[in-house]
PDB file of N, CA and C in Angstrom:
ATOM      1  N   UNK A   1     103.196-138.457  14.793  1.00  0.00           N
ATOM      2  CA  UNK A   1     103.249-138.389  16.256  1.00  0.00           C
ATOM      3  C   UNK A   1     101.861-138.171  16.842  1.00  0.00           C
ATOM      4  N   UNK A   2     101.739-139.030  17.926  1.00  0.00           N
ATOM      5  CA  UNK A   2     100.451-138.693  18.430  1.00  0.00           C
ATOM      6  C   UNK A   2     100.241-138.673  20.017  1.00  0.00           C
ATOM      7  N   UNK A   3      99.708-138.160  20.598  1.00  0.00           N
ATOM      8  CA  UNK A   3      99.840-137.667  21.614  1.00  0.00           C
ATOM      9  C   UNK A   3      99.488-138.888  22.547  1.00  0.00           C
ATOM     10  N   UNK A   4      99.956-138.874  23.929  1.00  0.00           N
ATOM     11  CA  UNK A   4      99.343-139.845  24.500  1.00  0.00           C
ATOM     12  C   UNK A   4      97.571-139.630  25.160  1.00  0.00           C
ATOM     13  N   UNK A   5      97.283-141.130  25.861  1.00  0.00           N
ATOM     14  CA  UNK A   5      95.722-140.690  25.707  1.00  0.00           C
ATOM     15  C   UNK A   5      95.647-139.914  27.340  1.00  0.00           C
ATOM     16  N   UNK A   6      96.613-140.166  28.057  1.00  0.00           N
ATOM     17  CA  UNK A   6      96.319-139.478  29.611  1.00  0.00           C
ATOM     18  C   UNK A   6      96.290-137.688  29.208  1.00  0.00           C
ATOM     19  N   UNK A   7      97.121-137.525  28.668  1.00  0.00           N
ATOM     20  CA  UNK A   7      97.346-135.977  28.593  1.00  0.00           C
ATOM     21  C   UNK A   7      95.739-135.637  27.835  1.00  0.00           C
ATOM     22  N   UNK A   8      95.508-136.204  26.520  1.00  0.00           N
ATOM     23  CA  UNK A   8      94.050-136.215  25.846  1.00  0.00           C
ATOM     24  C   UNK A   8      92.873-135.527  27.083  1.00  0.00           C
ATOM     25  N   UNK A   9      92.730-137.222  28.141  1.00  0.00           N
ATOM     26  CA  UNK A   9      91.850-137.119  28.826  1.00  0.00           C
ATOM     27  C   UNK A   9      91.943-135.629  29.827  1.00  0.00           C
ATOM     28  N   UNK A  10      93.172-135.299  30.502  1.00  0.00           N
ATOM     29  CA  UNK A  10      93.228-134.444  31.305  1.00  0.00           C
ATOM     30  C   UNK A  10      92.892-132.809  30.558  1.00  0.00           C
ATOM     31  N   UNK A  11      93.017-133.037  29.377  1.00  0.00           N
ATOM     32  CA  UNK A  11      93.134-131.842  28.746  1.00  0.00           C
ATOM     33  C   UNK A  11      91.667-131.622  28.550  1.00  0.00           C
ATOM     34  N   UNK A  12      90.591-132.741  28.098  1.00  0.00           N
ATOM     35  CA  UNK A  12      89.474-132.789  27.972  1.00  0.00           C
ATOM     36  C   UNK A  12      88.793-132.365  29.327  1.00  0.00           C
ATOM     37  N   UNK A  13      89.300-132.976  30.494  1.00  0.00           N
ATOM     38  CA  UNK A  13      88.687-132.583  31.643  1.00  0.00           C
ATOM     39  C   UNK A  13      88.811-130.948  32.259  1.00  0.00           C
ATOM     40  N   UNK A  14      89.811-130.815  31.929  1.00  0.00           N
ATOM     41  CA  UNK A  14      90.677-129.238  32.185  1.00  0.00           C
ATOM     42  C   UNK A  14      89.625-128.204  31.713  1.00  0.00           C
ATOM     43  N   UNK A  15      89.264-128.541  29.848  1.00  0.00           N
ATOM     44  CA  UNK A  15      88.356-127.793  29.399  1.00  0.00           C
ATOM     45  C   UNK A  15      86.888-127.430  29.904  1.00  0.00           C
ATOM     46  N   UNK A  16      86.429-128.769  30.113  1.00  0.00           N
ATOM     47  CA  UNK A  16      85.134-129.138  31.117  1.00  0.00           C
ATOM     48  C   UNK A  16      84.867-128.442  32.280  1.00  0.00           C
ATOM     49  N   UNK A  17      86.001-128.649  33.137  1.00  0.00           N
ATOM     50  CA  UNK A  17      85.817-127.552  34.143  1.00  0.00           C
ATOM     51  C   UNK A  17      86.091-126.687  33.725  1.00  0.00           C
ATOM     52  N   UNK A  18      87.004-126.077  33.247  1.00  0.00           N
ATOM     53  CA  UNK A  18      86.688-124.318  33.227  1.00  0.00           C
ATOM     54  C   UNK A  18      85.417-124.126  32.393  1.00  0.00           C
ATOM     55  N   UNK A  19      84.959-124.729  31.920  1.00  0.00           N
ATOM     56  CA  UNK A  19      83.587-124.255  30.882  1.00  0.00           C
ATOM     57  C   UNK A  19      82.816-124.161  31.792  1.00  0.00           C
ATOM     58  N   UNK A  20      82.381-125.318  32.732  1.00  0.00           N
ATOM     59  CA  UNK A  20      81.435-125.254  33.577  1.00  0.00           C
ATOM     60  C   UNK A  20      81.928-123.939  34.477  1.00  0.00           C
ATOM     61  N   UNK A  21      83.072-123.226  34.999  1.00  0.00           N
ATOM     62  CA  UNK A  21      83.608-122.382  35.820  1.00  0.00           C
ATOM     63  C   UNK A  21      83.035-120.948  35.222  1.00  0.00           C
ATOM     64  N   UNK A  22      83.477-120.931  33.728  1.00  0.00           N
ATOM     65  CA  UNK A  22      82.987-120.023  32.717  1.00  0.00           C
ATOM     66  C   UNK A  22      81.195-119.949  32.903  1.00  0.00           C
ATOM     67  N   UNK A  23      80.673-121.215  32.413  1.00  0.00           N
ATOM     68  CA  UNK A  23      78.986-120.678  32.978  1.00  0.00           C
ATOM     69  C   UNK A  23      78.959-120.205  34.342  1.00  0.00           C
ATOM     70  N   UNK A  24      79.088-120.773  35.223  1.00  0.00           N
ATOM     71  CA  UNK A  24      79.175-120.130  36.668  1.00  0.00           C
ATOM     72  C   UNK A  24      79.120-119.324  37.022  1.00  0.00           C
ATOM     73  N   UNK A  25      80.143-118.512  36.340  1.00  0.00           N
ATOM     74  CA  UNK A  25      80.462-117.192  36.183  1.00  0.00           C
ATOM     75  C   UNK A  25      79.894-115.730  35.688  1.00  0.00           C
ATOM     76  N   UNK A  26      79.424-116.440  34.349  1.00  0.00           N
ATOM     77  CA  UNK A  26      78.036-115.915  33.632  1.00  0.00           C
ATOM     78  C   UNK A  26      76.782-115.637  34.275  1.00  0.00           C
ATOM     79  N   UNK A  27      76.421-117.142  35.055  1.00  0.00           N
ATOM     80  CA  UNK A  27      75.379-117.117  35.641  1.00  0.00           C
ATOM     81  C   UNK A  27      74.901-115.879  36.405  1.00  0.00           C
ATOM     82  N   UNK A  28      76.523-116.153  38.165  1.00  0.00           N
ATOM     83  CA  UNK A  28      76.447-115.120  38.470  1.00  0.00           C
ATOM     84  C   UNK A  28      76.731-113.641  37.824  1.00  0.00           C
ATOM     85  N   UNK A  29      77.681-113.238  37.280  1.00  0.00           N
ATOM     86  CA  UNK A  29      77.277-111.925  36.674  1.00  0.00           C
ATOM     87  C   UNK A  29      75.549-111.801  36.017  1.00  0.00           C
ATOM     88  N   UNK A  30      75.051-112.780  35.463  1.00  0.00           N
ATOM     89  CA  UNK A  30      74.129-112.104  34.955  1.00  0.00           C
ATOM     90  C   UNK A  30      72.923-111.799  35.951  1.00  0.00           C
ATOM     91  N   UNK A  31      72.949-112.434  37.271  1.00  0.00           N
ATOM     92  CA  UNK A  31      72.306-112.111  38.540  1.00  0.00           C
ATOM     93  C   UNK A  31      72.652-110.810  39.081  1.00  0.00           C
ATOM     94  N   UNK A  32      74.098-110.818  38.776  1.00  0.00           N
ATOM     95  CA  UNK A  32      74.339-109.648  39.433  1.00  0.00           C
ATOM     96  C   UNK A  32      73.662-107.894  39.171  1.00  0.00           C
ATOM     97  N   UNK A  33      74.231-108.176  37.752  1.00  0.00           N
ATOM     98  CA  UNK A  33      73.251-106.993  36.518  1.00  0.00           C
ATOM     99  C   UNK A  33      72.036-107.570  36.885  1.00  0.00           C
ATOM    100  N   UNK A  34      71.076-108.056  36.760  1.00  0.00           N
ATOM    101  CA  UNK A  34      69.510-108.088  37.155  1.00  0.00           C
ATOM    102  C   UNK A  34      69.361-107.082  38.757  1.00  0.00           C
ATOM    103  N   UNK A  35      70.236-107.847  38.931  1.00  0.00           N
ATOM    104  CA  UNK A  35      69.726-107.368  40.707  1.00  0.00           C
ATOM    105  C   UNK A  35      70.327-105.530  40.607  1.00  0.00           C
ATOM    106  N   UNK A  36      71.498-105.551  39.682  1.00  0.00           N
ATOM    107  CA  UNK A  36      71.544-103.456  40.066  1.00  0.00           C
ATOM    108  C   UNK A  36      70.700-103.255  39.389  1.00  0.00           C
ATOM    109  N   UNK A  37      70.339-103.689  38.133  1.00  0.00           N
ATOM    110  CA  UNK A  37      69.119-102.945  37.713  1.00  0.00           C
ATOM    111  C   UNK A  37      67.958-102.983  38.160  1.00  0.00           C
ATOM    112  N   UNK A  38      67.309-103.980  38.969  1.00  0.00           N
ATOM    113  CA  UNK A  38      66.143-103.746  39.486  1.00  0.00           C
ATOM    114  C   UNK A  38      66.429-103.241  40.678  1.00  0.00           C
ATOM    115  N   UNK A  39      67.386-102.746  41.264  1.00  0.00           N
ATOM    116  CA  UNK A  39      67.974-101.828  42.607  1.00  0.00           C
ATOM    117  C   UNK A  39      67.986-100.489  41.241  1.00  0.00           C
ATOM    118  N   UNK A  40      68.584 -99.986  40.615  1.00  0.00           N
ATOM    119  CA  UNK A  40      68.761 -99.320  39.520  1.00  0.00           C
ATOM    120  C   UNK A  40      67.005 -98.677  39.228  1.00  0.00           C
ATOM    121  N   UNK A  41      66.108 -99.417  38.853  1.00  0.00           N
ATOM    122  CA  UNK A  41      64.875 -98.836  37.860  1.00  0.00           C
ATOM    123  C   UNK A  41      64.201 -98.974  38.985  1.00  0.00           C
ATOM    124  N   UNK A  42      64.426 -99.132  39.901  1.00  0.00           N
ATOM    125  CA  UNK A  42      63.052 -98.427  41.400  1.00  0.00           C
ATOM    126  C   UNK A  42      63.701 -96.744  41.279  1.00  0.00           C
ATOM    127  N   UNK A  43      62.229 -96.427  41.776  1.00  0.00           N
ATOM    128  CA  UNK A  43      62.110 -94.725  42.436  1.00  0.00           C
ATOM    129  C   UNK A  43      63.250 -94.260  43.281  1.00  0.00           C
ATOM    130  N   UNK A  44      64.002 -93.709  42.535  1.00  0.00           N
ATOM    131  CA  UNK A  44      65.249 -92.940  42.990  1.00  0.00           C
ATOM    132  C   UNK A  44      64.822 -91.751  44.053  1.00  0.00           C
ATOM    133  N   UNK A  45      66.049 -91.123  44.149  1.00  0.00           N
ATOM    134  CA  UNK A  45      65.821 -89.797  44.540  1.00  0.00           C
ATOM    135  C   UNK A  45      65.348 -88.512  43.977  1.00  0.00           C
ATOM    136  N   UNK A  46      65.015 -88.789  42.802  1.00  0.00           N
ATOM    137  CA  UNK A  46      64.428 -88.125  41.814  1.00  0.00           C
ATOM    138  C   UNK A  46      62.975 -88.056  41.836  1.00  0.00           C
ATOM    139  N   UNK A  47      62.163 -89.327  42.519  1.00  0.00           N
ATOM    140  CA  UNK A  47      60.987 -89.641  42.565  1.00  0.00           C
ATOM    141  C   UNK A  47      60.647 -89.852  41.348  1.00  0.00           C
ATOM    142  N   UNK A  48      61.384 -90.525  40.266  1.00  0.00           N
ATOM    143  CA  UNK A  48      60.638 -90.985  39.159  1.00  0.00           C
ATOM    144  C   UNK A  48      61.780 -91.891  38.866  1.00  0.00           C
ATOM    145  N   UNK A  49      60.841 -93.659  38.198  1.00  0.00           N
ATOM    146  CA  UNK A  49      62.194 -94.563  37.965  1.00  0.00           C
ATOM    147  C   UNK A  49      62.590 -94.190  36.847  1.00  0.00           C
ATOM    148  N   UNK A  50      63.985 -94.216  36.976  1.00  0.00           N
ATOM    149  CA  UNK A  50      65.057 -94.710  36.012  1.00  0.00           C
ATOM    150  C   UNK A  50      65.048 -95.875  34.947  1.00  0.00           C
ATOM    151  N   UNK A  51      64.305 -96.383  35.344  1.00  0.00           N
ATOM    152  CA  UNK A  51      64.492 -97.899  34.219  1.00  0.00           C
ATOM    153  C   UNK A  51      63.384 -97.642  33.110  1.00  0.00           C
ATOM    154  N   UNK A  52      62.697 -96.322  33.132  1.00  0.00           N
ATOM    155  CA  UNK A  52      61.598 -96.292  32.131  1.00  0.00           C
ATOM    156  C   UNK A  52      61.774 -95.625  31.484  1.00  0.00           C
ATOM    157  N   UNK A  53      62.482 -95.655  30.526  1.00  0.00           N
ATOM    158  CA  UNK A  53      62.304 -94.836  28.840  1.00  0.00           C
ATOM    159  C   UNK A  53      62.052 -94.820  27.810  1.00  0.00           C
ATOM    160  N   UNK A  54      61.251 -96.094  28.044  1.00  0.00           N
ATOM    161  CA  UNK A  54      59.831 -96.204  26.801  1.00  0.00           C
ATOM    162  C   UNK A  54      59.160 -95.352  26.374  1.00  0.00           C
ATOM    163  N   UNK A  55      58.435 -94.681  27.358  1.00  0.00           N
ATOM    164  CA  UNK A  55      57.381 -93.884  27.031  1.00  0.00           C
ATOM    165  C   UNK A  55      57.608 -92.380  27.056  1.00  0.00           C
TER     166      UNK A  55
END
């Protein structure tokens, strides 16, 4: 038994977009984390940043 080719194609396309939906997604989250952390590792109310614990 083998499947027909419309369902194939739609299923192929289905994947496509959500992958591309999935990066999208990524993208923004990973903008999002950049942006609290560099809101995050500026001079708090503490008067000393947060984002430095290297040294």
């Amino acid at each position: 038994m083998r499947r027909p080719r419309r369902m194939h194609e739609a299923m192929r396309a289905l994947i496509s977009r959500s992958s591309h939906l999935l990066s999208d997604l990524l993208l923004g989250l990973g903008a999002l984390i950049s942006l609290a952390h560099s809101i995050f590792a500026s001079p708090g109310r503490m008067g000393r940043p947060t984002g430095c614990w290297d040294y």
